[in-house]
PDB file of N, CA and C in Angstrom:
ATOM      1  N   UNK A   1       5.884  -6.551  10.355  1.00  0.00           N
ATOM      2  CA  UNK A   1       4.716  -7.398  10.390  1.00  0.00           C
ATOM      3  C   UNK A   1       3.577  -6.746  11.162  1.00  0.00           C
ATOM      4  N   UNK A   2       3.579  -6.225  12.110  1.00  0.00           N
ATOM      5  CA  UNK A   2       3.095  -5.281  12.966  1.00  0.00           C
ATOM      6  C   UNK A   2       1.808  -4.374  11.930  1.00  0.00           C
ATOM      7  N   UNK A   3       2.856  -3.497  11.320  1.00  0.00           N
ATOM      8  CA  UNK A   3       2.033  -2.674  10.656  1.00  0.00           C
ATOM      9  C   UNK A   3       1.457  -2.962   9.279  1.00  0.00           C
ATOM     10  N   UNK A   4       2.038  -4.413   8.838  1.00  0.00           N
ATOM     11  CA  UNK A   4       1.449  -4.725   7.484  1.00  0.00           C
ATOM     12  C   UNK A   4       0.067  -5.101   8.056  1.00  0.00           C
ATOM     13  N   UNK A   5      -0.126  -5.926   9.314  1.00  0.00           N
ATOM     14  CA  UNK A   5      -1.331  -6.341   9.937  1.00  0.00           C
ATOM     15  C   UNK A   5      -2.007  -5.402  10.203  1.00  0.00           C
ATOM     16  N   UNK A   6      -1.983  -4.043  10.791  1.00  0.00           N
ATOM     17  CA  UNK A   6      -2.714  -2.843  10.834  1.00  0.00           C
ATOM     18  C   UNK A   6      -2.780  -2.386   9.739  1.00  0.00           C
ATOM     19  N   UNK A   7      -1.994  -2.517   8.697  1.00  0.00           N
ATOM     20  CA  UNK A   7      -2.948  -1.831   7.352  1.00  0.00           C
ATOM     21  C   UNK A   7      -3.163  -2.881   6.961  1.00  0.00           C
ATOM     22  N   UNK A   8      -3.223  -4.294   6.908  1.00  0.00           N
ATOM     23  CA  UNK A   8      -4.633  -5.057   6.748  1.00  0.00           C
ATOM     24  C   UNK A   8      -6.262  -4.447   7.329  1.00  0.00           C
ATOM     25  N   UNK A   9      -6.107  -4.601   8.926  1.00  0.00           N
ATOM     26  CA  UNK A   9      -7.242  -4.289   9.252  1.00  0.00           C
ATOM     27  C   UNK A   9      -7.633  -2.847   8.594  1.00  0.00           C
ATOM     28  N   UNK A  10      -6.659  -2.022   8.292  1.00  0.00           N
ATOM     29  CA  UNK A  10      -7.815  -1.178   7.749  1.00  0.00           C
ATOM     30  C   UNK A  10      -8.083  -0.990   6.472  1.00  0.00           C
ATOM     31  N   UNK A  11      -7.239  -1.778   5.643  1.00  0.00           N
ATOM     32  CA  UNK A  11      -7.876  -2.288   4.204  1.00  0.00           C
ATOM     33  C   UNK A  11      -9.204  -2.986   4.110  1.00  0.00           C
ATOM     34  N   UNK A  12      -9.346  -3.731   5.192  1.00  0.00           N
ATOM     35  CA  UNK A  12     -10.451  -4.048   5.305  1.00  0.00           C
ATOM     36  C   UNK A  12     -12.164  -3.577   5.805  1.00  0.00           C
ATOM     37  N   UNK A  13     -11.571  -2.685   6.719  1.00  0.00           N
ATOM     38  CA  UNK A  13     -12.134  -2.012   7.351  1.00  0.00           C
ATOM     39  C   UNK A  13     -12.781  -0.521   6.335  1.00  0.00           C
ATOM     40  N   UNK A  14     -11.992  -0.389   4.903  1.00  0.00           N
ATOM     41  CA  UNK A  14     -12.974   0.626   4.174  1.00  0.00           C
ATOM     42  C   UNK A  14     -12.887   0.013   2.926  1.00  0.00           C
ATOM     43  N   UNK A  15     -13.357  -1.581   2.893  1.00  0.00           N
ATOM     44  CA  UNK A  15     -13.821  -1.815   1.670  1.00  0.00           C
ATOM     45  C   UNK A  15     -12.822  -2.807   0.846  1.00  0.00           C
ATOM     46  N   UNK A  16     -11.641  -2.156   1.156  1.00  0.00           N
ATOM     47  CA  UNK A  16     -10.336  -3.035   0.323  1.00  0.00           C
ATOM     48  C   UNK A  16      -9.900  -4.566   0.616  1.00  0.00           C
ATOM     49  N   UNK A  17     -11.147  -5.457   0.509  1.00  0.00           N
ATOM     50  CA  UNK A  17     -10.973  -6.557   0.917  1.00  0.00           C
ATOM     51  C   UNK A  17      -9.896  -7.417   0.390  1.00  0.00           C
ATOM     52  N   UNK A  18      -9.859  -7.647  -0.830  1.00  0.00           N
ATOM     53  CA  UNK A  18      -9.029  -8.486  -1.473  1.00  0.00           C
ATOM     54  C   UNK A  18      -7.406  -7.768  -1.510  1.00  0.00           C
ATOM     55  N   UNK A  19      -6.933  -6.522  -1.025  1.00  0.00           N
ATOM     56  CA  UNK A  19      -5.866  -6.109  -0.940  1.00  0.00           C
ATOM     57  C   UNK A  19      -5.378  -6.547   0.912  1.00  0.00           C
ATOM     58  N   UNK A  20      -6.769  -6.239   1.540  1.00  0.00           N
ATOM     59  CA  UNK A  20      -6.086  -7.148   3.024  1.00  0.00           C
ATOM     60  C   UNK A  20      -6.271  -8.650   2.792  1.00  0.00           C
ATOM     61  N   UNK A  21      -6.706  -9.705   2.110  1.00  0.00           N
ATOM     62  CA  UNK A  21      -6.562 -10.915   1.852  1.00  0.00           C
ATOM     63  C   UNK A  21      -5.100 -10.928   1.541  1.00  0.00           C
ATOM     64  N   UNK A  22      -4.282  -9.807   0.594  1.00  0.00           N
ATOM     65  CA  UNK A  22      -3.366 -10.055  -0.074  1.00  0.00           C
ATOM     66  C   UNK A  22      -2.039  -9.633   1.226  1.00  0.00           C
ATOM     67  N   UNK A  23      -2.384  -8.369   1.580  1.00  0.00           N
ATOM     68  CA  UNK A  23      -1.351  -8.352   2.489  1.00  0.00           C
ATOM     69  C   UNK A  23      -1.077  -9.344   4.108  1.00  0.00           C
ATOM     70  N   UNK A  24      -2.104  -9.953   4.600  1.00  0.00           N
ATOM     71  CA  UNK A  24      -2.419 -11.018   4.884  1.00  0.00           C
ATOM     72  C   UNK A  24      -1.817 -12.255   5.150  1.00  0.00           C
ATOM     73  N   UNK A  25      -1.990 -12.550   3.443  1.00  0.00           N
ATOM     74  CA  UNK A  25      -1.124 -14.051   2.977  1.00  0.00           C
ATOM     75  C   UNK A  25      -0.011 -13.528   2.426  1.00  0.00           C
ATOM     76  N   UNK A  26       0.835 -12.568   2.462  1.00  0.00           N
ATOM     77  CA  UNK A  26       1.669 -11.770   2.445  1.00  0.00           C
ATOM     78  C   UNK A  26       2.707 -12.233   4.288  1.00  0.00           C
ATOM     79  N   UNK A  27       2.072 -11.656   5.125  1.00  0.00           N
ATOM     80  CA  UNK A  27       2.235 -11.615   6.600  1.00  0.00           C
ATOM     81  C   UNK A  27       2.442 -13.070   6.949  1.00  0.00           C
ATOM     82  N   UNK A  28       1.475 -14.236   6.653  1.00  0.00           N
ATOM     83  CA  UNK A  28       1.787 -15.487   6.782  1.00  0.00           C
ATOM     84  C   UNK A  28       3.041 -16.168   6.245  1.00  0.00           C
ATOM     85  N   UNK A  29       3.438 -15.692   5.258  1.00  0.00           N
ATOM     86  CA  UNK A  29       4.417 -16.670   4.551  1.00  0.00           C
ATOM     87  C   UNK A  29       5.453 -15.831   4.727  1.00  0.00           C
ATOM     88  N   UNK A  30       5.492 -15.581   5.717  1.00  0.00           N
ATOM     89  CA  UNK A  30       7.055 -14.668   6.961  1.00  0.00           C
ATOM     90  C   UNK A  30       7.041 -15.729   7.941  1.00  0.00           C
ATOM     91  N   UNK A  31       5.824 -16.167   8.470  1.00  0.00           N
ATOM     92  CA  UNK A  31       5.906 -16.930   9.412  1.00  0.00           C
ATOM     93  C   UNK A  31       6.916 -18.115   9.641  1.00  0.00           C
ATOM     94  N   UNK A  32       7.910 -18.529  10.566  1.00  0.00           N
ATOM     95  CA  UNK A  32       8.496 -19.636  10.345  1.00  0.00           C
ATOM     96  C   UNK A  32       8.014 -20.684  10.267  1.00  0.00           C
ATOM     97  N   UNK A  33       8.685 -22.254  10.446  1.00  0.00           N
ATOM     98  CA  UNK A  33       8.248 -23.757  10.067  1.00  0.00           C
ATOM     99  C   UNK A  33       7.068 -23.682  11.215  1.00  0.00           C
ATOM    100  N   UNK A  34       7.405 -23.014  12.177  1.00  0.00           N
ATOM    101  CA  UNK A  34       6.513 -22.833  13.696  1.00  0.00           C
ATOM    102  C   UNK A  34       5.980 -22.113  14.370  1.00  0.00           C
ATOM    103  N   UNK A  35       5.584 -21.610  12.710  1.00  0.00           N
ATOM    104  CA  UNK A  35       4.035 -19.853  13.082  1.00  0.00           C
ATOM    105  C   UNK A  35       5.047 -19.002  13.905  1.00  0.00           C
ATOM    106  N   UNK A  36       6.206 -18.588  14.127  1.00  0.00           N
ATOM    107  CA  UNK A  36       6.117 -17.791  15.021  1.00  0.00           C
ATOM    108  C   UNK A  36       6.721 -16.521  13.416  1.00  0.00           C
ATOM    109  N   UNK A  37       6.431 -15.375  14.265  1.00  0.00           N
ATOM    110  CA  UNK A  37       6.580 -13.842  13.720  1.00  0.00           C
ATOM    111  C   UNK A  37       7.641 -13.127  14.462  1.00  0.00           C
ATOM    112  N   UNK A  38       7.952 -12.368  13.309  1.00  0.00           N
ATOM    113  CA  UNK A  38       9.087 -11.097  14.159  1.00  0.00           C
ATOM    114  C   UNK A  38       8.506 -10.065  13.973  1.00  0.00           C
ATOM    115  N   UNK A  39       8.785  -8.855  14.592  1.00  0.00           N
ATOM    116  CA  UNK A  39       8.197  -7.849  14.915  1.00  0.00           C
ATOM    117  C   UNK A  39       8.019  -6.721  13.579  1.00  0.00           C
ATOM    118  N   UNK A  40       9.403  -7.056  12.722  1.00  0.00           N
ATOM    119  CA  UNK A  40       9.019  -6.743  11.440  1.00  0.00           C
ATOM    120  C   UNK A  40       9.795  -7.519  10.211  1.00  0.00           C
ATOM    121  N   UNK A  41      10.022  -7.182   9.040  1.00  0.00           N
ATOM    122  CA  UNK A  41      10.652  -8.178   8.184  1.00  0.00           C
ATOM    123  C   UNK A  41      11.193  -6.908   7.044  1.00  0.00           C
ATOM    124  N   UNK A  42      12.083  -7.504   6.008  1.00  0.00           N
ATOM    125  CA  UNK A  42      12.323  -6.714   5.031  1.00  0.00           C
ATOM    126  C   UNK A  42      11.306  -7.275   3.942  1.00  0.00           C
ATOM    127  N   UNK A  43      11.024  -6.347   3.238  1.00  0.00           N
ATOM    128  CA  UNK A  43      10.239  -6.027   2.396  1.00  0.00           C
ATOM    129  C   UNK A  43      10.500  -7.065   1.496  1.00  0.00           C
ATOM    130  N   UNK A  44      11.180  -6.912   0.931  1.00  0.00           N
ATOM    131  CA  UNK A  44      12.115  -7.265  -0.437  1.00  0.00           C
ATOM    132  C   UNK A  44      12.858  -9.519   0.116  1.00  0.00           C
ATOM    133  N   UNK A  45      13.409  -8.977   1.064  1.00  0.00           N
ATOM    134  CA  UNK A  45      14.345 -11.035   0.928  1.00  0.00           C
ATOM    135  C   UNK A  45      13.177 -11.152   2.332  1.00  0.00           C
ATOM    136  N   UNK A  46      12.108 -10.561   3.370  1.00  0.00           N
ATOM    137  CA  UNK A  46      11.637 -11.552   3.920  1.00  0.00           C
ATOM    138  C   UNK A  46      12.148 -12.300   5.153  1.00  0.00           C
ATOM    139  N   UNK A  47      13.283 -11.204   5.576  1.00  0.00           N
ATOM    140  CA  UNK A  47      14.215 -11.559   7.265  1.00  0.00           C
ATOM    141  C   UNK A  47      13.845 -11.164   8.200  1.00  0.00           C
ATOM    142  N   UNK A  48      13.801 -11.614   8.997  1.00  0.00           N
ATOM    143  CA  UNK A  48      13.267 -11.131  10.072  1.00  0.00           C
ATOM    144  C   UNK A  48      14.130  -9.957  10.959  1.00  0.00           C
ATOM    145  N   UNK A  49      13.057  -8.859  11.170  1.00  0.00           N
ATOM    146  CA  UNK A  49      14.212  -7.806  11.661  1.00  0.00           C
ATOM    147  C   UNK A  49      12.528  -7.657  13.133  1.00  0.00           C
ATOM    148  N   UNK A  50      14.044  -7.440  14.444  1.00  0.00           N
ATOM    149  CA  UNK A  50      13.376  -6.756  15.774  1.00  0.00           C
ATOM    150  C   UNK A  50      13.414  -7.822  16.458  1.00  0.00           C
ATOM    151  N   UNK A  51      12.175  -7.760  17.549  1.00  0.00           N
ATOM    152  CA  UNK A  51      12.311  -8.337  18.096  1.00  0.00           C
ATOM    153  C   UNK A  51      11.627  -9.888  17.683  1.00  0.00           C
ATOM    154  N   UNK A  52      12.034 -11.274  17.961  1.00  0.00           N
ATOM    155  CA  UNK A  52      11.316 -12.151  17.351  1.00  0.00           C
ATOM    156  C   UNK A  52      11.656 -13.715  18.592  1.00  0.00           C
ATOM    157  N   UNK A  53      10.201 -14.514  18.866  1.00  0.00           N
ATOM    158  CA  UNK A  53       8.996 -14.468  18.123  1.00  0.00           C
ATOM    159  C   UNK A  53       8.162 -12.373  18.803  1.00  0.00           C
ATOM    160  N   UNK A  54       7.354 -12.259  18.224  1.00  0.00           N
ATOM    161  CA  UNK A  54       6.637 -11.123  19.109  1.00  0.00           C
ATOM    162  C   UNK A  54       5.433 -11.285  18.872  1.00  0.00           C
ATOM    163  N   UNK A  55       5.203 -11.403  20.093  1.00  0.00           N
ATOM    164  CA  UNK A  55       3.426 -11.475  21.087  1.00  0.00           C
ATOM    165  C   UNK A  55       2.843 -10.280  19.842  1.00  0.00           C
ATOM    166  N   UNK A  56       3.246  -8.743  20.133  1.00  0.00           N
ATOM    167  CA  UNK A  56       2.159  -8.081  18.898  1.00  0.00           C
ATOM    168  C   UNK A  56       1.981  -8.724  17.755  1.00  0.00           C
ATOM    169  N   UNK A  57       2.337  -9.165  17.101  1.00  0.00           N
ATOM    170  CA  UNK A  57       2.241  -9.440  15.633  1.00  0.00           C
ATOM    171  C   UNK A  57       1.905 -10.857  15.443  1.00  0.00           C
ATOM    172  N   UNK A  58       1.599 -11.724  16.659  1.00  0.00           N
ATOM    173  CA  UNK A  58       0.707 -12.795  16.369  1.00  0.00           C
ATOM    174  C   UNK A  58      -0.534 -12.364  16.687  1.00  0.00           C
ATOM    175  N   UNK A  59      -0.912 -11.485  17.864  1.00  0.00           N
ATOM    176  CA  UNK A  59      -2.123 -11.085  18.312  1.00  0.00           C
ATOM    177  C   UNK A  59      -2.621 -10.236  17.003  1.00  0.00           C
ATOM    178  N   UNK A  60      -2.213  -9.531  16.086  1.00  0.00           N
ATOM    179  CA  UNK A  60      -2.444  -8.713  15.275  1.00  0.00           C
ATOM    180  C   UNK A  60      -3.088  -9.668  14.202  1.00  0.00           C
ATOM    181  N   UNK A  61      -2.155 -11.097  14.159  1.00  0.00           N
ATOM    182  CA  UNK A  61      -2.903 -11.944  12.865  1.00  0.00           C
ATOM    183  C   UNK A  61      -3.917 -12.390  13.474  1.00  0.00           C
ATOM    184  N   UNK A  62      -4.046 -12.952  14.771  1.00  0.00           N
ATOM    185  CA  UNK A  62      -5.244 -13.456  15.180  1.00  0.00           C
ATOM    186  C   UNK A  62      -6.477 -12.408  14.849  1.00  0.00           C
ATOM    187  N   UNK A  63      -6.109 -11.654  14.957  1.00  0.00           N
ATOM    188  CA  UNK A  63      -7.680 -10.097  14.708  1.00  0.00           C
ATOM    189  C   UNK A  63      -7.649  -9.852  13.574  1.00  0.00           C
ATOM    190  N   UNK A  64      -6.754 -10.170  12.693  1.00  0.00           N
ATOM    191  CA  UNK A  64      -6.954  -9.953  10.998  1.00  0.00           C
ATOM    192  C   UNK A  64      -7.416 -11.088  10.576  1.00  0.00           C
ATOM    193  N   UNK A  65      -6.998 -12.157  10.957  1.00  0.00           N
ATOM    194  CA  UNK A  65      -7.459 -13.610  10.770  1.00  0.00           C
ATOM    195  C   UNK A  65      -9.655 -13.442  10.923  1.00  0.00           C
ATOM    196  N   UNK A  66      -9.756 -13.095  12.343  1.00  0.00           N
ATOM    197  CA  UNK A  66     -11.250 -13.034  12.541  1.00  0.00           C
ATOM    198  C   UNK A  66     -11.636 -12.120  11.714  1.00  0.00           C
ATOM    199  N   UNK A  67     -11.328 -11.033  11.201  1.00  0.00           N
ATOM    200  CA  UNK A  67     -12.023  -9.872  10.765  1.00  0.00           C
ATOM    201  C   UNK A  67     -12.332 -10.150   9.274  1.00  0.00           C
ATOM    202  N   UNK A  68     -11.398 -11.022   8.772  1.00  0.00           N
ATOM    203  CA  UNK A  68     -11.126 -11.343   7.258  1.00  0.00           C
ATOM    204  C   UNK A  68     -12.038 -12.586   7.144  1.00  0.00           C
ATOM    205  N   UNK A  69     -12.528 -13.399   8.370  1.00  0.00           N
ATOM    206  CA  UNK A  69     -13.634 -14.516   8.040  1.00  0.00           C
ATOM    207  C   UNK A  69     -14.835 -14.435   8.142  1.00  0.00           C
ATOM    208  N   UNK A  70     -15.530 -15.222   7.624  1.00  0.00           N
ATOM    209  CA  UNK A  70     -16.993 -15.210   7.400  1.00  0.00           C
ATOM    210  C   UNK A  70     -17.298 -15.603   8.876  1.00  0.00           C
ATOM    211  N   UNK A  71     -18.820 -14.771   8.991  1.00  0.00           N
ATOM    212  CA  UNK A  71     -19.424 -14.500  10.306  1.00  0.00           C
ATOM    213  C   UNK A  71     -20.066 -15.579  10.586  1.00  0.00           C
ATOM    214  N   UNK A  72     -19.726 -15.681  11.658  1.00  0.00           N
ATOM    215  CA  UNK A  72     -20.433 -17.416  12.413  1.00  0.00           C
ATOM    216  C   UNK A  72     -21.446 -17.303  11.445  1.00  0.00           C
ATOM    217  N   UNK A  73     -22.712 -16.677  11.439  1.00  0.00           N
ATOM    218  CA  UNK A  73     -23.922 -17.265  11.104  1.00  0.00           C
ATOM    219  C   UNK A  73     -23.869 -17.759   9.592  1.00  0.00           C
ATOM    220  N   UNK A  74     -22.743 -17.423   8.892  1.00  0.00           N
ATOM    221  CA  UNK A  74     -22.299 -18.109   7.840  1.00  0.00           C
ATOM    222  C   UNK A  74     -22.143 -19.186   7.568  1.00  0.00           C
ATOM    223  N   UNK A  75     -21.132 -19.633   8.283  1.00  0.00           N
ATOM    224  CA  UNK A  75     -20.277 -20.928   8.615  1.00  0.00           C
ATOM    225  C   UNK A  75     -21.364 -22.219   9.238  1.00  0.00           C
ATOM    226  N   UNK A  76     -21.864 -21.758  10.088  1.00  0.00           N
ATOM    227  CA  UNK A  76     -22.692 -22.595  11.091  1.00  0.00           C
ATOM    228  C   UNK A  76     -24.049 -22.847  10.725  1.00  0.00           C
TER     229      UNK A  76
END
């Protein structure tokens, strides 16, 4: 989860928006009934492998989360 969130941000970061939207909502629907994350997951069935919940990989969605939304002066 870790690094799907870092190659979000930098899918995003040169253009590839709708592929970090995808890996993203990809990263979310790992999340358990109670948002929490593990440090990584299998690819394929979606288990949680490492350490879990882990502090990196919520902090990682929180900064993919902001980076992927429209800029205050948007919204507001």
């Amino acid at each position: 989860n870790i690094c799907s969130l870092w190659y979000a941000k930098t899918l995003k970061r040169v253009g590839r928006e709708e592929e970090a939207c995808a890996v993203f909502e990809d990263v979310l629907s790992r999340c358990t009934h109670l948002g929490h994350l593990s440090e990584d997951s299998d690819p394929e069935t979606g288990e949680a492998w490492g350490n879990f919940p882990q502090t990196y990989s919520h902090v990682g969605l929180i900064q993919v989360a902001l980076l992927l939304s429209s800029p205050w002066e948007d919204v507001v």
